[in-house]
N, C-alpha and C. Protein backbone atom coordinates (compact mmCIF):
# COMPACT_ATOMS: atom_id res chain seq x y z
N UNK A 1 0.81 -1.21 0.00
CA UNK A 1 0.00 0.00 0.00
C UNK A 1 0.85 1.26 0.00
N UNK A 2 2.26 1.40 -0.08
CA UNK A 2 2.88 2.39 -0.49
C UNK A 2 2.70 3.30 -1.48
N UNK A 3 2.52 2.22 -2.45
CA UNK A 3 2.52 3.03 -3.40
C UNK A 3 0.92 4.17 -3.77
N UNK A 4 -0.06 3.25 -3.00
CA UNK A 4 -1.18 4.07 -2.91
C UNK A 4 -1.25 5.20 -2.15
N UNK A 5 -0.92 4.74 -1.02
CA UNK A 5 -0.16 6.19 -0.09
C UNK A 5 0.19 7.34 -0.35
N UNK A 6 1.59 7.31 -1.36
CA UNK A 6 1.94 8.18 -2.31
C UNK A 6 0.98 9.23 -3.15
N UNK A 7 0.15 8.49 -3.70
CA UNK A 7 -0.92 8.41 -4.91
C UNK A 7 -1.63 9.46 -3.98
N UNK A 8 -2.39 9.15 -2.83
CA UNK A 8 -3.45 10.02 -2.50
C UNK A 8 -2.64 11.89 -1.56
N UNK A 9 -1.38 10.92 -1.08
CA UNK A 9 -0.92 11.80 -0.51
C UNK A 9 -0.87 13.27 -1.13
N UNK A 10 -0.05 12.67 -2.37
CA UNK A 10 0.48 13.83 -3.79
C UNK A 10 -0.66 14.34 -3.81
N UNK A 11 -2.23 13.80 -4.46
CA UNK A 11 -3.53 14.55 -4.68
C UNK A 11 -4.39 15.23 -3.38
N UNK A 12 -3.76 15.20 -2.27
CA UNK A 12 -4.32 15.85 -1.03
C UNK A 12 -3.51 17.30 -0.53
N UNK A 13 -2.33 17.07 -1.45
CA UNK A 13 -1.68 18.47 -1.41
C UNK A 13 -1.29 19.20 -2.89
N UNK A 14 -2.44 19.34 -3.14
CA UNK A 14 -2.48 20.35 -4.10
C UNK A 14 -2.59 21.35 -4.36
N UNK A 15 -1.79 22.25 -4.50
CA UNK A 15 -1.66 23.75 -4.63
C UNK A 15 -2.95 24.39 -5.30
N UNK A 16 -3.56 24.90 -4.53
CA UNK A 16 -5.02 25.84 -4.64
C UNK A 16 -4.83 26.99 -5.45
N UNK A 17 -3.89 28.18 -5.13
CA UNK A 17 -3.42 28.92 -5.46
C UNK A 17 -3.67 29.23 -6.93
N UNK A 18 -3.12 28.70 -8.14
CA UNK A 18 -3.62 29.06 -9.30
C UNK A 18 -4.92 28.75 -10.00
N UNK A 19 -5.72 27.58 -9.42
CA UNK A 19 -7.03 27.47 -9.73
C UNK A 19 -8.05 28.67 -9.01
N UNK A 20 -7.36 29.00 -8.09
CA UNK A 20 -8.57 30.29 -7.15
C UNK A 20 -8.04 31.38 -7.64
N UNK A 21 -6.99 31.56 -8.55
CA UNK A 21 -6.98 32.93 -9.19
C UNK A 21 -7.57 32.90 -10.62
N UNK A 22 -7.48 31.90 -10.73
CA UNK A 22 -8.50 31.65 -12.23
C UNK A 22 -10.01 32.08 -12.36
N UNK A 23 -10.25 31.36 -10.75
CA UNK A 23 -12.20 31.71 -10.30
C UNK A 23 -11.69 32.66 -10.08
N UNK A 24 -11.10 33.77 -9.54
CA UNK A 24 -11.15 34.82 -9.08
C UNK A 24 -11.43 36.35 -10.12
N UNK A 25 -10.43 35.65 -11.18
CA UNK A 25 -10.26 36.24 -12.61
C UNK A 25 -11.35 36.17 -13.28
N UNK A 26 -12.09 34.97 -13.32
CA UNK A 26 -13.16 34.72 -13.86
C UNK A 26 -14.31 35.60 -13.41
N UNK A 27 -14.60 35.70 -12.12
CA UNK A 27 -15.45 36.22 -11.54
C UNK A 27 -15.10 38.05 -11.90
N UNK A 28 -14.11 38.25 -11.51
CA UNK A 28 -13.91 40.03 -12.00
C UNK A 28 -14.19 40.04 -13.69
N UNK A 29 -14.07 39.35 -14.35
CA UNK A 29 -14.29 39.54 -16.02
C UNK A 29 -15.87 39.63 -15.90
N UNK A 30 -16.54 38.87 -15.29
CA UNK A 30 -18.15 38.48 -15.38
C UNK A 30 -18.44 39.96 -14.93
N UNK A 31 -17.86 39.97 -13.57
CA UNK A 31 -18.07 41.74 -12.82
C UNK A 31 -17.93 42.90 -13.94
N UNK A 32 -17.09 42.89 -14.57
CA UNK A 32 -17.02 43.97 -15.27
C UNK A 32 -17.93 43.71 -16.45
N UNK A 33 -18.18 42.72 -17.15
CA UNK A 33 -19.18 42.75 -18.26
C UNK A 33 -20.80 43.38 -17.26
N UNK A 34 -20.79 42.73 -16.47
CA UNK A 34 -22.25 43.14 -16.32
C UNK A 34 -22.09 44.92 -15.74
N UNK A 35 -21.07 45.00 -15.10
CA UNK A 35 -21.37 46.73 -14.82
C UNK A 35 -21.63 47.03 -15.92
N UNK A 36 -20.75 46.67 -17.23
CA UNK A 36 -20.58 47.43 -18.67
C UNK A 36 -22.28 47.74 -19.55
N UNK A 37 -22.86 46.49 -18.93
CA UNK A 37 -24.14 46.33 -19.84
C UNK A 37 -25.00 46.88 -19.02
N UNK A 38 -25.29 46.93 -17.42
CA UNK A 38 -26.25 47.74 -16.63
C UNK A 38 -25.81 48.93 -16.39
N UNK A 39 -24.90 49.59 -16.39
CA UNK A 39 -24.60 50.55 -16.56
C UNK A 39 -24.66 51.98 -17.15
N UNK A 40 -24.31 53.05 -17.39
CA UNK A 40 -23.63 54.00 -18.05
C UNK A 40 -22.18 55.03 -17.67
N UNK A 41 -21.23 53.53 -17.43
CA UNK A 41 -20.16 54.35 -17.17
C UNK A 41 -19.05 54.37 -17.92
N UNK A 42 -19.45 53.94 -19.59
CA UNK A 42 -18.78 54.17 -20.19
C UNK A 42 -19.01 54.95 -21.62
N UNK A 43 -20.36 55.72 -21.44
CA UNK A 43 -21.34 56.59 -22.51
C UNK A 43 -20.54 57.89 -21.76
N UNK A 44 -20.34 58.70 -23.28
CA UNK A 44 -19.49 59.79 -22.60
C UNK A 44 -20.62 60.47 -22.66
N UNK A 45 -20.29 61.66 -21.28
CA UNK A 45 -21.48 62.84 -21.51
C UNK A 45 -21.81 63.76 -22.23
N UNK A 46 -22.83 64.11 -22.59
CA UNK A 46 -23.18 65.02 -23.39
C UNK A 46 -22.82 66.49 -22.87
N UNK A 47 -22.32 67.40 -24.10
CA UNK A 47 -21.88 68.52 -23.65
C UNK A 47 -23.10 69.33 -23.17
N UNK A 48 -23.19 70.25 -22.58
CA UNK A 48 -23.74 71.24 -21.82
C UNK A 48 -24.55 72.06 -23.13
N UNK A 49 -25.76 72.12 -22.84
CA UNK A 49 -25.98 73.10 -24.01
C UNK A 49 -27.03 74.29 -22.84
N UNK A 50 -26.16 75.51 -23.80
CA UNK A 50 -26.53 76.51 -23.51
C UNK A 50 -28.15 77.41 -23.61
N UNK A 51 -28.20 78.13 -23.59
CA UNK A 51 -29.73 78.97 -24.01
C UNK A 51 -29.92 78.64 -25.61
N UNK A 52 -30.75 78.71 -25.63
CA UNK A 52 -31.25 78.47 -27.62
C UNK A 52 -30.88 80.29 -28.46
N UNK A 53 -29.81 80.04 -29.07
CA UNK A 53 -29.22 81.13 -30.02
C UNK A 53 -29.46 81.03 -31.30
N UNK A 54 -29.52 82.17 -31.91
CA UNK A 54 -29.27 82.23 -33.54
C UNK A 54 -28.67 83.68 -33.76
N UNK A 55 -27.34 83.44 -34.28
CA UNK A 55 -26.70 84.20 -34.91
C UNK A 55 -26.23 85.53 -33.81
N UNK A 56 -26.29 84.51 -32.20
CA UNK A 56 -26.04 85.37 -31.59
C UNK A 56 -26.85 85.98 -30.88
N UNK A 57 -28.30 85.73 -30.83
CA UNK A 57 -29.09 86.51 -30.14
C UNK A 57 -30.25 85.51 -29.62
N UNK A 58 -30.44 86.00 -27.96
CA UNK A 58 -30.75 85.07 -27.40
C UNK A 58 -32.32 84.74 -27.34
N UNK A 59 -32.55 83.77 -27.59
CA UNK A 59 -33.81 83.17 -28.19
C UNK A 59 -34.90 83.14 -27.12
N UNK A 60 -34.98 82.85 -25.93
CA UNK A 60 -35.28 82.59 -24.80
C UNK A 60 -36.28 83.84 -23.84
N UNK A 61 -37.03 83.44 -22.97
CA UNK A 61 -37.46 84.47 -22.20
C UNK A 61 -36.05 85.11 -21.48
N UNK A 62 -36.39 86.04 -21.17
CA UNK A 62 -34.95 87.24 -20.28
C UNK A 62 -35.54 87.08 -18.70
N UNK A 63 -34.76 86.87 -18.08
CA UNK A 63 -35.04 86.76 -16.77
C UNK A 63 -35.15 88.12 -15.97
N UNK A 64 -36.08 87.87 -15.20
CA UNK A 64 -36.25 89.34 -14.68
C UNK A 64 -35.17 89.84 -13.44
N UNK A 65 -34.46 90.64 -13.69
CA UNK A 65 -34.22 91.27 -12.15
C UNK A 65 -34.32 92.33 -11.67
N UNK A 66 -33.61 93.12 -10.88
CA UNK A 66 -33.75 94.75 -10.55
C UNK A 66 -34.62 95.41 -11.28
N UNK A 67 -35.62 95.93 -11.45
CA UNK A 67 -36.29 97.12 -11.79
C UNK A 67 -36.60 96.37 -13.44
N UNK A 68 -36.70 94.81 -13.67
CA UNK A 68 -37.63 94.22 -14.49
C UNK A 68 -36.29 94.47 -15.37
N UNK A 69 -35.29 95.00 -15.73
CA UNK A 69 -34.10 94.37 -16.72
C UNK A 69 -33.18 93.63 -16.63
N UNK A 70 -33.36 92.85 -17.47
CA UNK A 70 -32.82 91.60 -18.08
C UNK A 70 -30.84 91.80 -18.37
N UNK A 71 -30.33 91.17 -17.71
CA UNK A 71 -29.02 90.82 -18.22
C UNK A 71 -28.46 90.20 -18.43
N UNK A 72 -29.55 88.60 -19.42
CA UNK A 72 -28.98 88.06 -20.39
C UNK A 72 -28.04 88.00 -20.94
N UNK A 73 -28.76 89.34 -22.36
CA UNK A 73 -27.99 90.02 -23.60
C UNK A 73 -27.86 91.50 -23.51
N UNK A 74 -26.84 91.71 -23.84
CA UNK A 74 -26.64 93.79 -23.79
C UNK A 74 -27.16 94.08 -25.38
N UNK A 75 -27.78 95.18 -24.94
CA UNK A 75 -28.59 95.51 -26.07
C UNK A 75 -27.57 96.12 -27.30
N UNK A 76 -27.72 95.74 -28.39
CA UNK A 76 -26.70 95.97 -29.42
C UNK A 76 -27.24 97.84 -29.85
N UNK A 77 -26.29 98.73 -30.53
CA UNK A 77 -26.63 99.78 -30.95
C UNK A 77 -26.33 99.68 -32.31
């Protein structure tokens, strides 16, 4: 029975180590696909858009302040 001895001994000490970085690896790849697909953290943002213009002049109601004038836009001469 030596030689069986041997046999189970060798398969009872088996280095764990690179199979649990494999699941481990495995598991962070799965992690990151699913953030990727439930997500939006990799849709870039949309730029900022401003008041609605044409040709420079502002399209929009004027907001009221002090004494009901607006300083939006300065009035062109």
């Amino acid at each position: 029975m030596g030689r069986l001895d041997n046999i189970i001994a060798r398969n009872r000490s088996k280095p764990r180590g690179p199979r649990l970085f494999k699941l481990g690896l495995a598991v962070f790849c799965l992690l990151l696909l699913v953030l990727a697909l439930c997500t939006d953290l990799g849709v870039p943002k949309a730029p900022p858009q401003g008041p609605p213009r044409a040709d420079g002049i502002y399209l929009g109601r004027p907001r009221a302040t002090d004494g009901g004038v607006s300083t939006e836009t300065p009035l062109r001469k």
